[in-house]
N, C-alpha and C. Protein backbone atom coordinates (compact mmCIF):
# COMPACT_ATOMS: atom_id res chain seq x y z
N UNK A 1 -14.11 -2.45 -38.56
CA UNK A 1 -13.45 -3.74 -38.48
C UNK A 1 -14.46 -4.74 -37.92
N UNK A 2 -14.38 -5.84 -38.74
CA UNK A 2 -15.25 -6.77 -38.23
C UNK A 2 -14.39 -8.10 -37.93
N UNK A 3 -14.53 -8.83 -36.81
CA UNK A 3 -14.07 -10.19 -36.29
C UNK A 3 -14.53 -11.18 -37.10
N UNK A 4 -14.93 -12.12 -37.91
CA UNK A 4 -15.61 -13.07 -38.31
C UNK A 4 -14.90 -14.41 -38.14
N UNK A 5 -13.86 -14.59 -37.56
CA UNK A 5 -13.36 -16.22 -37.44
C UNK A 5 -14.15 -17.26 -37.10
N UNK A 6 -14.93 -17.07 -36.05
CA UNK A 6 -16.01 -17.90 -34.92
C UNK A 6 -17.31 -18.52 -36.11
N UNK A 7 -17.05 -19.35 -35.67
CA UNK A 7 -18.69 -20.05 -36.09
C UNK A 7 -19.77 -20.84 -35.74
N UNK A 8 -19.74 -19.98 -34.77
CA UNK A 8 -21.11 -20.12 -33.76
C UNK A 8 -20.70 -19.13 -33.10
N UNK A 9 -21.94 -18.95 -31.57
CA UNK A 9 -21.94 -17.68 -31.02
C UNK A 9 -20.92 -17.57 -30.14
N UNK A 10 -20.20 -16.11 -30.41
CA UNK A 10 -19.14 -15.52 -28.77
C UNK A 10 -20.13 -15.73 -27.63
N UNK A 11 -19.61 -16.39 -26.76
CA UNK A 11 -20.79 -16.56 -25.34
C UNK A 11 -19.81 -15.35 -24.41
N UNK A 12 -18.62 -15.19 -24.62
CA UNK A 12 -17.93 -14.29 -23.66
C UNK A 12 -16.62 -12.96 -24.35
N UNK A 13 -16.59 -12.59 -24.39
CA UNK A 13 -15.38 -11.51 -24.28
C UNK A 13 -14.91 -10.66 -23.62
N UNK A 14 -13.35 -10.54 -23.34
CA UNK A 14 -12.87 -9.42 -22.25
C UNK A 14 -11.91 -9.13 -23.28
N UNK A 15 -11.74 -7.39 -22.87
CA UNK A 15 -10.80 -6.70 -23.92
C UNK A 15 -9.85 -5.97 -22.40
N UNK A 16 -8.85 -6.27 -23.29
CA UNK A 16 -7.61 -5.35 -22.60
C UNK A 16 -6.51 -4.59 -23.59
N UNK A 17 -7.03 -3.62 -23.55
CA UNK A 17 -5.73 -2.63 -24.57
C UNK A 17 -6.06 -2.82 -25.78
N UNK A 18 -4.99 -3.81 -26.71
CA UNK A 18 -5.21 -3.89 -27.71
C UNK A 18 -5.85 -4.98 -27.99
N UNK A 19 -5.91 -6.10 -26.84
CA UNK A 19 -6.24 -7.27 -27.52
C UNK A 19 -7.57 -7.71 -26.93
N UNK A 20 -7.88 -8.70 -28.13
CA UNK A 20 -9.78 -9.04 -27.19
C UNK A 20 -9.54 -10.29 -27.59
N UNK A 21 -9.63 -11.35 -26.27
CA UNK A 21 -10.43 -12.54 -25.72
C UNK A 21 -11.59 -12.76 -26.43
N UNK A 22 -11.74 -14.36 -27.00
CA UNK A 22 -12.99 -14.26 -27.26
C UNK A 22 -13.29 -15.79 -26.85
N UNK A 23 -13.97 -16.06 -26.41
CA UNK A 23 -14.84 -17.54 -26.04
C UNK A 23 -16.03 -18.32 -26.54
N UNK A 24 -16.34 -19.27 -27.63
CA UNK A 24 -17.42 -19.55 -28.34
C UNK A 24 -17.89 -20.57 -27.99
N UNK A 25 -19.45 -20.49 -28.69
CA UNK A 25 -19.67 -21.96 -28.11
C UNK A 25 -18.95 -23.19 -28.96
N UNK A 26 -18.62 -23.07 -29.76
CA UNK A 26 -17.56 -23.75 -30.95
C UNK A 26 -16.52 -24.60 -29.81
N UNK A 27 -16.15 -23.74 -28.59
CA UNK A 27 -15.12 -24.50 -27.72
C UNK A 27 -13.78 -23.81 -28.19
N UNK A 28 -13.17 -22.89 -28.74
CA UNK A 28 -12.48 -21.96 -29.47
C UNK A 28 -12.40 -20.56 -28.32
N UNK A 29 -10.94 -20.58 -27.61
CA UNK A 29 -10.65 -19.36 -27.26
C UNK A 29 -10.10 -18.39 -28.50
N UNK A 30 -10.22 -17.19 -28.69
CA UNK A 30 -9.40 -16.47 -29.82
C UNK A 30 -9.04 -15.36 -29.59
N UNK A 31 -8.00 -14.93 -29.47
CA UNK A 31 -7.42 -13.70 -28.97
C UNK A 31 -6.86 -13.07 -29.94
N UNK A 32 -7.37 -12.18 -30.29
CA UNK A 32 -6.86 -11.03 -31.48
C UNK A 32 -6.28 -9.64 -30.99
N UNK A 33 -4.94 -9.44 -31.80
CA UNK A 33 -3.96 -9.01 -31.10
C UNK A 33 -4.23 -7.52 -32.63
N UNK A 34 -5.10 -6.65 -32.00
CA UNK A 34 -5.10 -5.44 -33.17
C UNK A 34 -4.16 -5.02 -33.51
N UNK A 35 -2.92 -4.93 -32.83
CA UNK A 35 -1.83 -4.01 -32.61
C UNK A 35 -0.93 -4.41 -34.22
N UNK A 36 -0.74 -5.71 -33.39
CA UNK A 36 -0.56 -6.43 -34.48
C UNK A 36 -0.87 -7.31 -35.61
N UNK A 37 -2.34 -7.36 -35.86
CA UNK A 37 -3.13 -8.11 -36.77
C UNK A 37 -3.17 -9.41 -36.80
N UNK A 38 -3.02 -9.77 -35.34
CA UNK A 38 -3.08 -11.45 -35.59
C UNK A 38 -4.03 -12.36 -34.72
N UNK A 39 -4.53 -13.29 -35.08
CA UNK A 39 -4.87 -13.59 -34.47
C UNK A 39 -4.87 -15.42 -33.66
N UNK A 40 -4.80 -15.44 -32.30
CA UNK A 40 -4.45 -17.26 -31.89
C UNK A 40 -5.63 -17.71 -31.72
N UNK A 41 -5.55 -19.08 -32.15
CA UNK A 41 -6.84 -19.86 -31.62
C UNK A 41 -6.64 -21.42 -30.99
N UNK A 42 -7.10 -21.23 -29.64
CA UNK A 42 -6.93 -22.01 -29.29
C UNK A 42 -8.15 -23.44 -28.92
N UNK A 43 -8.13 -24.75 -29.03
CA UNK A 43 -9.60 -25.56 -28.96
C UNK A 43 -9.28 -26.38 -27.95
N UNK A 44 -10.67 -26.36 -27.49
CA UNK A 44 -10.59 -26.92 -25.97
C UNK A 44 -11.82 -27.74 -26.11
N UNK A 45 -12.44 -27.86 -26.83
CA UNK A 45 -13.64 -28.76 -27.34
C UNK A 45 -14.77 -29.06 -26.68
N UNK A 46 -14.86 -28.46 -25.79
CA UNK A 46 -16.56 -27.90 -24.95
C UNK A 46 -17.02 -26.23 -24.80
N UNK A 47 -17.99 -26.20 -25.05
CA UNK A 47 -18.31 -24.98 -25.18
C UNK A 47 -17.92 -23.96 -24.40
N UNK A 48 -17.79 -22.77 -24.49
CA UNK A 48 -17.16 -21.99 -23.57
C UNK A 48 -18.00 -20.84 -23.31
N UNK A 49 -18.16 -20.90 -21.60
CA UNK A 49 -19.03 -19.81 -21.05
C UNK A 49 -18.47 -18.51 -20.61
N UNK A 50 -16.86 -18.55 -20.07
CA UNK A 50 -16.64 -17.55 -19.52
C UNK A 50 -14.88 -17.54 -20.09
N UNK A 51 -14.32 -16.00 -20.36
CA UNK A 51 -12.99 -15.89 -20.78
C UNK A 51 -12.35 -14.28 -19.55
N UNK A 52 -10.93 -15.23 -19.68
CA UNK A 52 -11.46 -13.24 -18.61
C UNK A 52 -9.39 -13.64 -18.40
N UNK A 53 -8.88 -12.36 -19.10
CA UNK A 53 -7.45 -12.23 -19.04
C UNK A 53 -7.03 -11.64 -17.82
N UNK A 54 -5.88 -12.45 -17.33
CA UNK A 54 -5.06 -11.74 -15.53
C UNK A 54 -4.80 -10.64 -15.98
N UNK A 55 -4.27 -10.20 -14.55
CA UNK A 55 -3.91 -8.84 -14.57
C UNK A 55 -2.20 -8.62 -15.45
N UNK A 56 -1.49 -9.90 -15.27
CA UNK A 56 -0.38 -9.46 -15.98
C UNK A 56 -0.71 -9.63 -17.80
N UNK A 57 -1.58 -10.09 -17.82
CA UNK A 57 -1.86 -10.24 -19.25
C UNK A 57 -1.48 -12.00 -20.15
N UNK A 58 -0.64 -12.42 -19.03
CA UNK A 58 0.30 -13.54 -19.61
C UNK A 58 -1.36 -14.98 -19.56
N UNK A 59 -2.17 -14.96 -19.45
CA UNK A 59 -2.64 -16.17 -18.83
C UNK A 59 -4.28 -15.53 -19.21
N UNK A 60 -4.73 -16.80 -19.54
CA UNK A 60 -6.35 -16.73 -19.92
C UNK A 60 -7.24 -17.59 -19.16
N UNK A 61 -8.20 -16.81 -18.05
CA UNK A 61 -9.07 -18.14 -17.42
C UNK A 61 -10.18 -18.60 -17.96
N UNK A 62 -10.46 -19.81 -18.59
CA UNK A 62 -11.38 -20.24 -19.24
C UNK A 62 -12.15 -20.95 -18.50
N UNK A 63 -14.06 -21.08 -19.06
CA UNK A 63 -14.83 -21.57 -18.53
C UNK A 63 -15.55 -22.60 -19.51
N UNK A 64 -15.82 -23.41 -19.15
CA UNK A 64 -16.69 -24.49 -20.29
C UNK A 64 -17.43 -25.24 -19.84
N UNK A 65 -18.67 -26.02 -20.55
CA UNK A 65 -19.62 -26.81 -20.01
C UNK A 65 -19.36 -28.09 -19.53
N UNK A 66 -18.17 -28.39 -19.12
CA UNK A 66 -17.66 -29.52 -18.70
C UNK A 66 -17.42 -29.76 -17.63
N UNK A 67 -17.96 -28.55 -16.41
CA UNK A 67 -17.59 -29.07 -15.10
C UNK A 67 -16.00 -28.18 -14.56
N UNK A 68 -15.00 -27.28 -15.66
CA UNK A 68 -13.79 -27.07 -15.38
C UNK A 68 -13.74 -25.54 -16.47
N UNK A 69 -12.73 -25.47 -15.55
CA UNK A 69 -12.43 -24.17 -15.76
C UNK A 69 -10.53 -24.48 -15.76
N UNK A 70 -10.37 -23.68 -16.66
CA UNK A 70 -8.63 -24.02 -17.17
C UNK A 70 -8.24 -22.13 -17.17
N UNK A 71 -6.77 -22.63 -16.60
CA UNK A 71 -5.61 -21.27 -16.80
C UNK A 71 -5.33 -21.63 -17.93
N UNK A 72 -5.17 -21.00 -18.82
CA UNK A 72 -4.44 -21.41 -20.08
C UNK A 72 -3.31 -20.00 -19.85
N UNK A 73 -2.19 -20.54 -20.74
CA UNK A 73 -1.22 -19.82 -21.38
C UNK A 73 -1.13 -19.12 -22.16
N UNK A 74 -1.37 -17.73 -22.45
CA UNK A 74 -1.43 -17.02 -23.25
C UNK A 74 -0.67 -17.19 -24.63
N UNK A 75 0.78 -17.41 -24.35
CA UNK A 75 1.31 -17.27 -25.14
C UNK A 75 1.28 -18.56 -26.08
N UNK A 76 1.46 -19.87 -25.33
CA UNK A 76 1.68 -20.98 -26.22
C UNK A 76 0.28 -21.83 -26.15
N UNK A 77 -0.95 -21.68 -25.39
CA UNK A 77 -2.21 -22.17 -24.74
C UNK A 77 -2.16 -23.16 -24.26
N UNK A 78 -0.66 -23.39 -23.48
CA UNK A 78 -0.44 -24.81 -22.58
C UNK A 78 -1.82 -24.61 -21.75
N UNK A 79 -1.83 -25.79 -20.95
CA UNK A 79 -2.49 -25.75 -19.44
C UNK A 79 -1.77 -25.35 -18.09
N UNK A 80 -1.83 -24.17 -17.71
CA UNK A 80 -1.33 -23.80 -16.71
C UNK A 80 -1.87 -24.50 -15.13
N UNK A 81 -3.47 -24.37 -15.34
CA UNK A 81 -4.03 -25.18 -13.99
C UNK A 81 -5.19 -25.42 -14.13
N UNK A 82 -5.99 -26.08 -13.46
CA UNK A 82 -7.85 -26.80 -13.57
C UNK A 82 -8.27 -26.28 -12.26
N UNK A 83 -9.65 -25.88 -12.75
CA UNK A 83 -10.27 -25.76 -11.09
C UNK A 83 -11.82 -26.54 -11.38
N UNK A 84 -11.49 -27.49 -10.75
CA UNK A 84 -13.30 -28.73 -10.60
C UNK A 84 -13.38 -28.60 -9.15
N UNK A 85 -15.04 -29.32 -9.19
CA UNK A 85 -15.83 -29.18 -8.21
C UNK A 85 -17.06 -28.67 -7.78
N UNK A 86 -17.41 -27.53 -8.82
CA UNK A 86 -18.34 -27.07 -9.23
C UNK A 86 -18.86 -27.87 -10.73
N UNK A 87 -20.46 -27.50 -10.74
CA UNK A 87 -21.04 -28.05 -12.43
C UNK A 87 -21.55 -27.09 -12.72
N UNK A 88 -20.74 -27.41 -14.04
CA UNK A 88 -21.78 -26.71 -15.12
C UNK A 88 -21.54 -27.04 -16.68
N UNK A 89 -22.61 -27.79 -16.72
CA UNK A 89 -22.84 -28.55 -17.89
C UNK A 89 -23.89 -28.20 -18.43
N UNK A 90 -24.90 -27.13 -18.52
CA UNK A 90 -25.78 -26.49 -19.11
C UNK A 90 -26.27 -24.89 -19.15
N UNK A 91 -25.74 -24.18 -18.44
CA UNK A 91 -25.68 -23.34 -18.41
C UNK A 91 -24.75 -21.81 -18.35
N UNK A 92 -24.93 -21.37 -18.99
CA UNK A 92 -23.46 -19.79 -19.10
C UNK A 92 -23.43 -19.57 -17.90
N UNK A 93 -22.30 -20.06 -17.03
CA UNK A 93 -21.74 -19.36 -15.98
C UNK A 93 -20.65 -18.53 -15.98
N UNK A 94 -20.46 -17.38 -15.32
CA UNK A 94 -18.96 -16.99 -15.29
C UNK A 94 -18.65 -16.91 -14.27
N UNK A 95 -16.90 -17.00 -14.60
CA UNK A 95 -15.83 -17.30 -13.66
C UNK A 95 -15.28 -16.09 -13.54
N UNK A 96 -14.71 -15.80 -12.41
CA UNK A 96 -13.90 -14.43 -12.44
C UNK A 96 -11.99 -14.26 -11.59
N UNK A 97 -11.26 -13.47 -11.63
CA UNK A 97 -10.30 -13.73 -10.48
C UNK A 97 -10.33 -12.80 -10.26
N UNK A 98 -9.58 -12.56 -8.75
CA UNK A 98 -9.74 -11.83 -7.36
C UNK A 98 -8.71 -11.49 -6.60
N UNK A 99 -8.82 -11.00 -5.88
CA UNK A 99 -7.62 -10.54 -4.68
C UNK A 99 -5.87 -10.15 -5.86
N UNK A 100 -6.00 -9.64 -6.71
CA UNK A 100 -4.75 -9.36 -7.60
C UNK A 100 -4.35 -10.84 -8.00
N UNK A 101 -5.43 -11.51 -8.60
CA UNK A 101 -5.45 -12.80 -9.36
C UNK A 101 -5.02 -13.67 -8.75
N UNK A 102 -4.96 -13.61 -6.98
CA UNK A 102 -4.96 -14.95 -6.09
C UNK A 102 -5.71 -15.75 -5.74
N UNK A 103 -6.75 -15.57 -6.51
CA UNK A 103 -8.10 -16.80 -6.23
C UNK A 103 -9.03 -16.49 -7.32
N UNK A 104 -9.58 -17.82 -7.87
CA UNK A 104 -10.68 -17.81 -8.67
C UNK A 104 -11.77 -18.43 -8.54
N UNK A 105 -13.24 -17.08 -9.06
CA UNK A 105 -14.48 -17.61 -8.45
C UNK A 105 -15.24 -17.72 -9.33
N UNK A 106 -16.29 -18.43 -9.26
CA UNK A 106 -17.15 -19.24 -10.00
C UNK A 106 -18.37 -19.57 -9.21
N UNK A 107 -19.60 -19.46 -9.77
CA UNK A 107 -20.52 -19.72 -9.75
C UNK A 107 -20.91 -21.65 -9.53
N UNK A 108 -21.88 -22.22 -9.41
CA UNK A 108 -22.11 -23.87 -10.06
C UNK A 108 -24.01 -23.89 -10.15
N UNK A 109 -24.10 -24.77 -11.02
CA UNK A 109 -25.31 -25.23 -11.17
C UNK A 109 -26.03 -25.16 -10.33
N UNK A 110 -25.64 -25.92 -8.98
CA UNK A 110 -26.78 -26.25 -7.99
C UNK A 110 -26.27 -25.25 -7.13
N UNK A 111 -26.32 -23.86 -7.23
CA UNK A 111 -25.91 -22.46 -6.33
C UNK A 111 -25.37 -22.07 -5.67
N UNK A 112 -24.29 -23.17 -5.83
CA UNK A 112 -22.92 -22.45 -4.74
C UNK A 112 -21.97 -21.54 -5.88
N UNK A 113 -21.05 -20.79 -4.78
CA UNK A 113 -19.91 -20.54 -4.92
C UNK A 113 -18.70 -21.21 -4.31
N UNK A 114 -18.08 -21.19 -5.56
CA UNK A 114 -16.55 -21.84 -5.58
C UNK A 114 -15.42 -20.90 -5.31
N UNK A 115 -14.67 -20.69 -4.37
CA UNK A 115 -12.99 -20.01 -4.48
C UNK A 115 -12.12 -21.25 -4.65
N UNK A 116 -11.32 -21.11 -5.41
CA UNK A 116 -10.26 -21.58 -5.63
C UNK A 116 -9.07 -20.89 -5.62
N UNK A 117 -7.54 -21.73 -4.66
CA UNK A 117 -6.22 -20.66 -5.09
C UNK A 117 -6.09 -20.92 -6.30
N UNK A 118 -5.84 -19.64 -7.15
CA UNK A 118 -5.04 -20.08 -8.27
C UNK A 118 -4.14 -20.92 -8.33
N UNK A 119 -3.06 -20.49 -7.39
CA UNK A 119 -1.54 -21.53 -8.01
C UNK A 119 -2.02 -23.17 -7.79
N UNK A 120 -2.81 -22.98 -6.39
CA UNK A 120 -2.51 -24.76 -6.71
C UNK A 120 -3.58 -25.62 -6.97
N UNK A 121 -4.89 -24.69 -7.55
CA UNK A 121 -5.95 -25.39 -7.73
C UNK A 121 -6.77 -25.88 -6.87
N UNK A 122 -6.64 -25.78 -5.54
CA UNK A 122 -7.70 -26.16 -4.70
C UNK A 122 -8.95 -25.00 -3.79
N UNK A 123 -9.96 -25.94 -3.61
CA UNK A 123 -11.12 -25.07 -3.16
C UNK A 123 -10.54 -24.81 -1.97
N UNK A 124 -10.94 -23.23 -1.81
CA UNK A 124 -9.92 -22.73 -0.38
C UNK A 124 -11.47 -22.25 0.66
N UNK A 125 -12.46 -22.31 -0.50
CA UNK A 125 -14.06 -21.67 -0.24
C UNK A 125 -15.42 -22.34 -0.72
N UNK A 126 -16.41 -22.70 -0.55
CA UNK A 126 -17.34 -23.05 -0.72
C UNK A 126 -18.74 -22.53 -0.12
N UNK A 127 -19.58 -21.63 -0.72
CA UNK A 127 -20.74 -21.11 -0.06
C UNK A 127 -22.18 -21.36 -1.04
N UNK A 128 -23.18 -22.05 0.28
CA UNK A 128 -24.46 -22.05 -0.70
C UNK A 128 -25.09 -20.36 -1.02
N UNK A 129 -25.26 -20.08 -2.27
CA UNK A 129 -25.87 -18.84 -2.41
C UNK A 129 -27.39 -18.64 -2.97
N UNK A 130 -27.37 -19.53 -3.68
CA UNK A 130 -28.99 -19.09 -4.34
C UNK A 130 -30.04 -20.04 -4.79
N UNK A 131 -30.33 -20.55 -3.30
CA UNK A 131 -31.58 -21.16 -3.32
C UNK A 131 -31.71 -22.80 -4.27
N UNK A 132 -30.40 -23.32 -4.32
CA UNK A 132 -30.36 -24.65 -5.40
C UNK A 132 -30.34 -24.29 -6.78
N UNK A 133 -30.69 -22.66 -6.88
CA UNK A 133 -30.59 -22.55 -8.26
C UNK A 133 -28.83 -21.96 -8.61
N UNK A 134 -29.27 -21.80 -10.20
CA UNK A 134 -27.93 -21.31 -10.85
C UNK A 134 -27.03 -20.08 -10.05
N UNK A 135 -26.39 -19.98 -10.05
CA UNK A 135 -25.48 -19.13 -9.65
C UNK A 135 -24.44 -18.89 -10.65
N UNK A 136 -25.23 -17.70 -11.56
CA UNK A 136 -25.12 -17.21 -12.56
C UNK A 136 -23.52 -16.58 -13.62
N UNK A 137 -23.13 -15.62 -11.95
CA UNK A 137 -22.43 -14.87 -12.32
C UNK A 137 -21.67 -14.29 -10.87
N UNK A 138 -20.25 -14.21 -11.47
CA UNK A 138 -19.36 -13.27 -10.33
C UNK A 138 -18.60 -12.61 -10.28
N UNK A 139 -18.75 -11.62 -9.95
CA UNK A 139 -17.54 -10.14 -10.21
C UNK A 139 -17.28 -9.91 -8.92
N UNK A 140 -16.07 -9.78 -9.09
CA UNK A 140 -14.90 -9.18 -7.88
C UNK A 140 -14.76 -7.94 -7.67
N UNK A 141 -14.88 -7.00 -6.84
CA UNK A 141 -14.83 -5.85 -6.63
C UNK A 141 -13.39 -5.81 -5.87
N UNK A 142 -11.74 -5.07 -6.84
CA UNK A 142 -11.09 -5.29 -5.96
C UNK A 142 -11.08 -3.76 -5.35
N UNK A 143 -11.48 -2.64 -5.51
CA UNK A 143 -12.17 -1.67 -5.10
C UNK A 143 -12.11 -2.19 -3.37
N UNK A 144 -13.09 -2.99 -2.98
CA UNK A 144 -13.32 -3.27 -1.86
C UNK A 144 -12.82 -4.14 -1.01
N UNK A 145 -11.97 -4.59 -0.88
CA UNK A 145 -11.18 -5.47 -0.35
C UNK A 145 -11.07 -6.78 -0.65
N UNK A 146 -11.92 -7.75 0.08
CA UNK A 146 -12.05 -8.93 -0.16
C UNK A 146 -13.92 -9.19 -0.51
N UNK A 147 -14.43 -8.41 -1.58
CA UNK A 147 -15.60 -8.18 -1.31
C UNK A 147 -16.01 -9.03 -3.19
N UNK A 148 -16.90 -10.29 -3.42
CA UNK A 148 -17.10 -9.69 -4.75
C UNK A 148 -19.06 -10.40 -4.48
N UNK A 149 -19.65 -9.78 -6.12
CA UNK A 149 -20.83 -10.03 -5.24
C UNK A 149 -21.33 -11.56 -6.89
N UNK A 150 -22.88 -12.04 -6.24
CA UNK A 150 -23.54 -13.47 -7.20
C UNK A 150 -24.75 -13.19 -7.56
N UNK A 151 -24.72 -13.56 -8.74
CA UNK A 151 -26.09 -13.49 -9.20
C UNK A 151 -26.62 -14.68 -9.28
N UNK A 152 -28.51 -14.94 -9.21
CA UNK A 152 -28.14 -16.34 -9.79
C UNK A 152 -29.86 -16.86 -10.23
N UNK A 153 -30.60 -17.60 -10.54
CA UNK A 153 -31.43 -17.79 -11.16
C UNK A 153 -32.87 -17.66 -10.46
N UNK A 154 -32.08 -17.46 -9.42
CA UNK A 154 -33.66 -17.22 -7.61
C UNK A 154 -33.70 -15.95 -8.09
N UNK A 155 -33.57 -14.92 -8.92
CA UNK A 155 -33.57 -13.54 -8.78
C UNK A 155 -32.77 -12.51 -7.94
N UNK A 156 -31.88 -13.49 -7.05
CA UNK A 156 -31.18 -12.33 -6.00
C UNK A 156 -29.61 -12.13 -6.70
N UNK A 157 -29.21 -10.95 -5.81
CA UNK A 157 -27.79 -10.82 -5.52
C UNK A 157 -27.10 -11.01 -4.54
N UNK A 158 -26.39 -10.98 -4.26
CA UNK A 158 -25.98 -11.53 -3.04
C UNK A 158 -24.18 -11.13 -2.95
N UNK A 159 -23.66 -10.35 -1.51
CA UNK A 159 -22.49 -9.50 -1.55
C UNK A 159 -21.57 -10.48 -0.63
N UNK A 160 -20.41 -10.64 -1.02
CA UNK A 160 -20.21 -11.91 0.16
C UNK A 160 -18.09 -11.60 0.08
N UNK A 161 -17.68 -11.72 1.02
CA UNK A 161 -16.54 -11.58 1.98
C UNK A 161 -15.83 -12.59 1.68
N UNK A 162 -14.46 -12.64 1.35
CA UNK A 162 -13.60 -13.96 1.45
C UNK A 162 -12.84 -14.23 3.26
């Protein structure tokens, strides 16, 4: 089976079960539902760096070169919520959520990290991590409590505590 809807490159995908997330630079979330052969597409019209489905499945967190990151709605691709404050307007960052999808983190241009609560959209966190540069990438370890760790364009990693 081959995907071919997209036209331009997937910058992101997360698969859960049957269905796979997909994020392009086109600005095009697309979620293809194998189970059932279908597939949604939703346009958000800036490129998209990072896609990554909650844990209940209902809700898609999107990332794009615009500075914002959107909850979307799985089902109908309303706007559920925005998280600004961080940039990133040139580079693939990803976003991730945390603590059983009570906060979402993100990387920014000039090397911080961002927490945000989910529900109400505000920065609950702010840490410089990597040297003015990119701050690449962030995965949540919920394994470890409140633990997730950053990558970022200085070459380091870096393990950091909410």
């Amino acid at each position: 089976m081959v995907l071919e809807e997209s036209r331009d490159s997937v910058s992101s995908l997360h698969v859960v079960g049957h269905e796979i997330v997909t994020g392009s630079v086109d600005g095009r979330v697309r979620l293809y539902d194998l189970r059932m052969g279908i597939t949604h597409v939703d346009v958000l019209g800036y490129p998209i760096t990072s896609v990554r489905q909650t844990r209940d499945g209902n809700a898609v967190l999107v990332s794009t070169l615009d500075s914002t990151i959107r909850l979307m709605d799985k089902g109908n691709g309303n706007l559920l919520q925005s998280y600004k404050g961080h940039t990133n307007k040139d580079y693939r960052i990803r976003s991730c959520l945390g603590m059983g999808d009570a906060y979402v983190i993100s990387g920014s241009e000039d090397g911080q990290i961002f927490v945000w609560d989910l529900l109400e959209g505000r920065v609950v966190k702010k840490l410089q991590a990597h040297e003015g540069k990119v701050a690449s990438m962030v995965a949540f370890n919920d394994g470890r409590g409140k633990e997730w760790v950053s990558a970022g364009g200085d070459g380091t990693v870096a393990v950091w505590g909410l």
